[in-house]
C-alpha atoms as a PDB file:
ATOM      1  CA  UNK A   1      57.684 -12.883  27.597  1.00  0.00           C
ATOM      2  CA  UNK A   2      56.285 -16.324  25.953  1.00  0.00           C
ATOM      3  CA  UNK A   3      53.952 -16.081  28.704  1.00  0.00           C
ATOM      4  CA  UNK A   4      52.718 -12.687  27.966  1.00  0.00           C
ATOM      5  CA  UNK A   5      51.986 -13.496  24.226  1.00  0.00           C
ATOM      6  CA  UNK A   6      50.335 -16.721  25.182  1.00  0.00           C
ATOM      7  CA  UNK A   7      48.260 -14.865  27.200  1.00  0.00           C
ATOM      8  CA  UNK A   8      47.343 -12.347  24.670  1.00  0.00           C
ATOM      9  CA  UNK A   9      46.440 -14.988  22.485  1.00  0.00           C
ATOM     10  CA  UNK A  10      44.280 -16.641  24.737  1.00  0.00           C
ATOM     11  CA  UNK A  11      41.878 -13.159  25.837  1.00  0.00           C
ATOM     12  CA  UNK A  12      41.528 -12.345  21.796  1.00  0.00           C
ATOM     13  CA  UNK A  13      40.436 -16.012  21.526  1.00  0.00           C
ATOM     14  CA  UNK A  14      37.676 -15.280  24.213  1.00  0.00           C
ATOM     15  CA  UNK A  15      36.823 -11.688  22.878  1.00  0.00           C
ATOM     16  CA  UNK A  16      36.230 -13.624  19.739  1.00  0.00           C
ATOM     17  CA  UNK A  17      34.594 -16.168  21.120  1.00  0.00           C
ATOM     18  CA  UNK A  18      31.908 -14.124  23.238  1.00  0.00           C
ATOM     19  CA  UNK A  19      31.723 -11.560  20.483  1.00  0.00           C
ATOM     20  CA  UNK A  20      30.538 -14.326  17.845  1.00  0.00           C
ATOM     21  CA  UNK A  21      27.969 -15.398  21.422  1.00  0.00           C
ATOM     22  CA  UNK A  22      26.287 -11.938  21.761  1.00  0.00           C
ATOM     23  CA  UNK A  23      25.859 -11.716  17.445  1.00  0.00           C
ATOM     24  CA  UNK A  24      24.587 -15.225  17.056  1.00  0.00           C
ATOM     25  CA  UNK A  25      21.362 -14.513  19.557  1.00  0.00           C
ATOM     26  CA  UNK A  26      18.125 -14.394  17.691  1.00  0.00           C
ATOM     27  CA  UNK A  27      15.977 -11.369  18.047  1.00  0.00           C
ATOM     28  CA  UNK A  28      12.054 -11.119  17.517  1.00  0.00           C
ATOM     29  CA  UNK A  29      10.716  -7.906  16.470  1.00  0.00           C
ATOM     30  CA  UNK A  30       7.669  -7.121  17.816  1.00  0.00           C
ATOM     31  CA  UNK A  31       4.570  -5.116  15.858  1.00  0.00           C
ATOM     32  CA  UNK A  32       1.373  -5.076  18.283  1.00  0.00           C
ATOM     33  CA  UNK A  33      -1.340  -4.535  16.672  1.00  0.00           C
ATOM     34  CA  UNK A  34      -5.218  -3.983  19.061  1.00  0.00           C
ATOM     35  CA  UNK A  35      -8.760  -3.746  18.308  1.00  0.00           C
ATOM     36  CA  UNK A  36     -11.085  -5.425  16.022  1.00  0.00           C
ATOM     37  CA  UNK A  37      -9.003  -5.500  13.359  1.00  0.00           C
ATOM     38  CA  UNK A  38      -5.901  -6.472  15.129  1.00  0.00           C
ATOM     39  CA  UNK A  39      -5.785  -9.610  13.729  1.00  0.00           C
ATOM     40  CA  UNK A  40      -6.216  -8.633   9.918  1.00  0.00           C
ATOM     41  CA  UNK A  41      -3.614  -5.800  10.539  1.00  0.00           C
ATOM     42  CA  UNK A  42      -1.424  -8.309  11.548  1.00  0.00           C
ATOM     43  CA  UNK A  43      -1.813 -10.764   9.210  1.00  0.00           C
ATOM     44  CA  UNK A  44      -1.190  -7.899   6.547  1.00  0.00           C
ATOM     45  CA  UNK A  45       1.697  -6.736   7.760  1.00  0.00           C
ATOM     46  CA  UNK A  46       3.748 -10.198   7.750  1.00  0.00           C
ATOM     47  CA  UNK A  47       3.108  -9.648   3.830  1.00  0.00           C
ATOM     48  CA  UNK A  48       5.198  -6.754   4.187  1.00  0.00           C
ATOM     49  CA  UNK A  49       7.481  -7.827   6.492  1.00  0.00           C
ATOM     50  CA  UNK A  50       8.380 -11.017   3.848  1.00  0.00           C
ATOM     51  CA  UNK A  51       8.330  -8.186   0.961  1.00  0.00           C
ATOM     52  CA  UNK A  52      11.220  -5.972   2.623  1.00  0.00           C
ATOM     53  CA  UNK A  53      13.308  -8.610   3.498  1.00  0.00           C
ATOM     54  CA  UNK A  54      13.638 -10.741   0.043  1.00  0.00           C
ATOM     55  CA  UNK A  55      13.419  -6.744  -1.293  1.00  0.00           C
ATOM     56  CA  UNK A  56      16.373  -5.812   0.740  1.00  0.00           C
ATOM     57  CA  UNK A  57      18.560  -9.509   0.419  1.00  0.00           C
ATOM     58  CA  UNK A  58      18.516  -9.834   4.413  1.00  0.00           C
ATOM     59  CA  UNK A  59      17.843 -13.032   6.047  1.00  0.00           C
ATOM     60  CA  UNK A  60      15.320 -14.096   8.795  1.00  0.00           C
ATOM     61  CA  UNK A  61      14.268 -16.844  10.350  1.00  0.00           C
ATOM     62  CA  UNK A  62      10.445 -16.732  10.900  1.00  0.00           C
ATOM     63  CA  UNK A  63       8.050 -14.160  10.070  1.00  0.00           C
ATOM     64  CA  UNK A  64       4.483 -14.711  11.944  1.00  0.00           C
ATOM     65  CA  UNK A  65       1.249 -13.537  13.687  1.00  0.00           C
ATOM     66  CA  UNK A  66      -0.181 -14.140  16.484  1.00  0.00           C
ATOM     67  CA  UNK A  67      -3.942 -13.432  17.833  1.00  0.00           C
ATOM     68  CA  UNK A  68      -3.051 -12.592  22.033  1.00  0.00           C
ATOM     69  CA  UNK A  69      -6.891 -11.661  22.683  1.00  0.00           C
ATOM     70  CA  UNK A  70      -9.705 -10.661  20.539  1.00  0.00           C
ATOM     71  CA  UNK A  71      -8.234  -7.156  20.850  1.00  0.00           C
ATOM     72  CA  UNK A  72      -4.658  -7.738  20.376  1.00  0.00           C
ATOM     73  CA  UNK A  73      -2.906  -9.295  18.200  1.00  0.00           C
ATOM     74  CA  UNK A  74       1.146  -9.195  16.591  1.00  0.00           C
ATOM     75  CA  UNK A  75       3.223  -9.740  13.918  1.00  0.00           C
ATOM     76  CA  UNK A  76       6.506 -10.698  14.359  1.00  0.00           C
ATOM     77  CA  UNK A  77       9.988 -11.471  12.678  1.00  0.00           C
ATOM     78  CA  UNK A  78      12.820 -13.507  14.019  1.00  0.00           C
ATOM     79  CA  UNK A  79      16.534 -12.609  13.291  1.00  0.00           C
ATOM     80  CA  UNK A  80      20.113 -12.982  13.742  1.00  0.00           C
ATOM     81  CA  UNK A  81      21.346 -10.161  16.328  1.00  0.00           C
ATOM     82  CA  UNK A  82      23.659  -9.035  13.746  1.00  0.00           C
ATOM     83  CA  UNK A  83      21.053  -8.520  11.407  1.00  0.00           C
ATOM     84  CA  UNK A  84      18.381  -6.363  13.814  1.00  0.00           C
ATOM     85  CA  UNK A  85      19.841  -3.284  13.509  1.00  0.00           C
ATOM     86  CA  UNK A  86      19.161  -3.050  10.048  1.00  0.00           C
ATOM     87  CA  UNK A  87      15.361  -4.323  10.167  1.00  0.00           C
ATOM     88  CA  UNK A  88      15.126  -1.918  13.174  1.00  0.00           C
ATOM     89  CA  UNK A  89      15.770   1.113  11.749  1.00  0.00           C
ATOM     90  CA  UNK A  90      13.769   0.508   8.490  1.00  0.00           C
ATOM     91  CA  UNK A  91      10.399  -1.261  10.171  1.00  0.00           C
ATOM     92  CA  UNK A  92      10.535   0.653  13.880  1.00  0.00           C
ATOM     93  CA  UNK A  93       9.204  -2.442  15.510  1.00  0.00           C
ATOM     94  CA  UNK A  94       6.928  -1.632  18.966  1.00  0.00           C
ATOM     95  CA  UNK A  95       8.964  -3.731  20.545  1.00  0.00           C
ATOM     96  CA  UNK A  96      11.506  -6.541  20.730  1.00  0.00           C
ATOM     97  CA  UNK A  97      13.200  -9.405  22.935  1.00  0.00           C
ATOM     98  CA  UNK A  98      15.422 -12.613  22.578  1.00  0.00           C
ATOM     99  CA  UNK A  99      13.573 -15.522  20.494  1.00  0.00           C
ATOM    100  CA  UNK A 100      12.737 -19.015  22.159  1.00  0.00           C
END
């Protein structure tokens, strides 16, 4: 019986454990932005991106641009896995994927 309850114990440690894992990866949100006025799109939007979040209380890491080619260019925003849902369905980022 001991056993049993040590046992149990020990898994909801590890479901804790991997849970807290998964949630404390950082996501970056993609916006992709091409042509010859990639670059200034981007650039703009960051302003925006930096507006919603101190507008809405939610924390980030890095918001950012970045020029790919003369006709492509991003703006991104870096945040806790926990937090993405919430920045997803307001800003309906292009894309996303784990951050560096």
């Amino acid at each position: 019986m001991f056993e049993q309850a040590e046992h149990f114990v020990f898994l909801t440690f590890v479901k804790s454990i991997e849970k807290k894992l998964i949630l404390d990866r950082k996501i970056k949100l993609i916006w992709d932005f091409k042509g010859p006025t990639g670059l200034g799109t981007a650039k703009h939007h960051c302003i925006h991106l930096k507006e919603f979040a101190e507008q809405e209380k939610l924390p980030f890491y890095k918001i950012e641009f970045l020029e790919i080619s003369d006709l492509h260019a991003i703006a991104y925003i870096i945040v806790d896995e926990s937090d993405m849902k919430t920045y997803r369905d307001a800003l309906k980022p292009h894309r996303g994927e784990l951050a560096k």
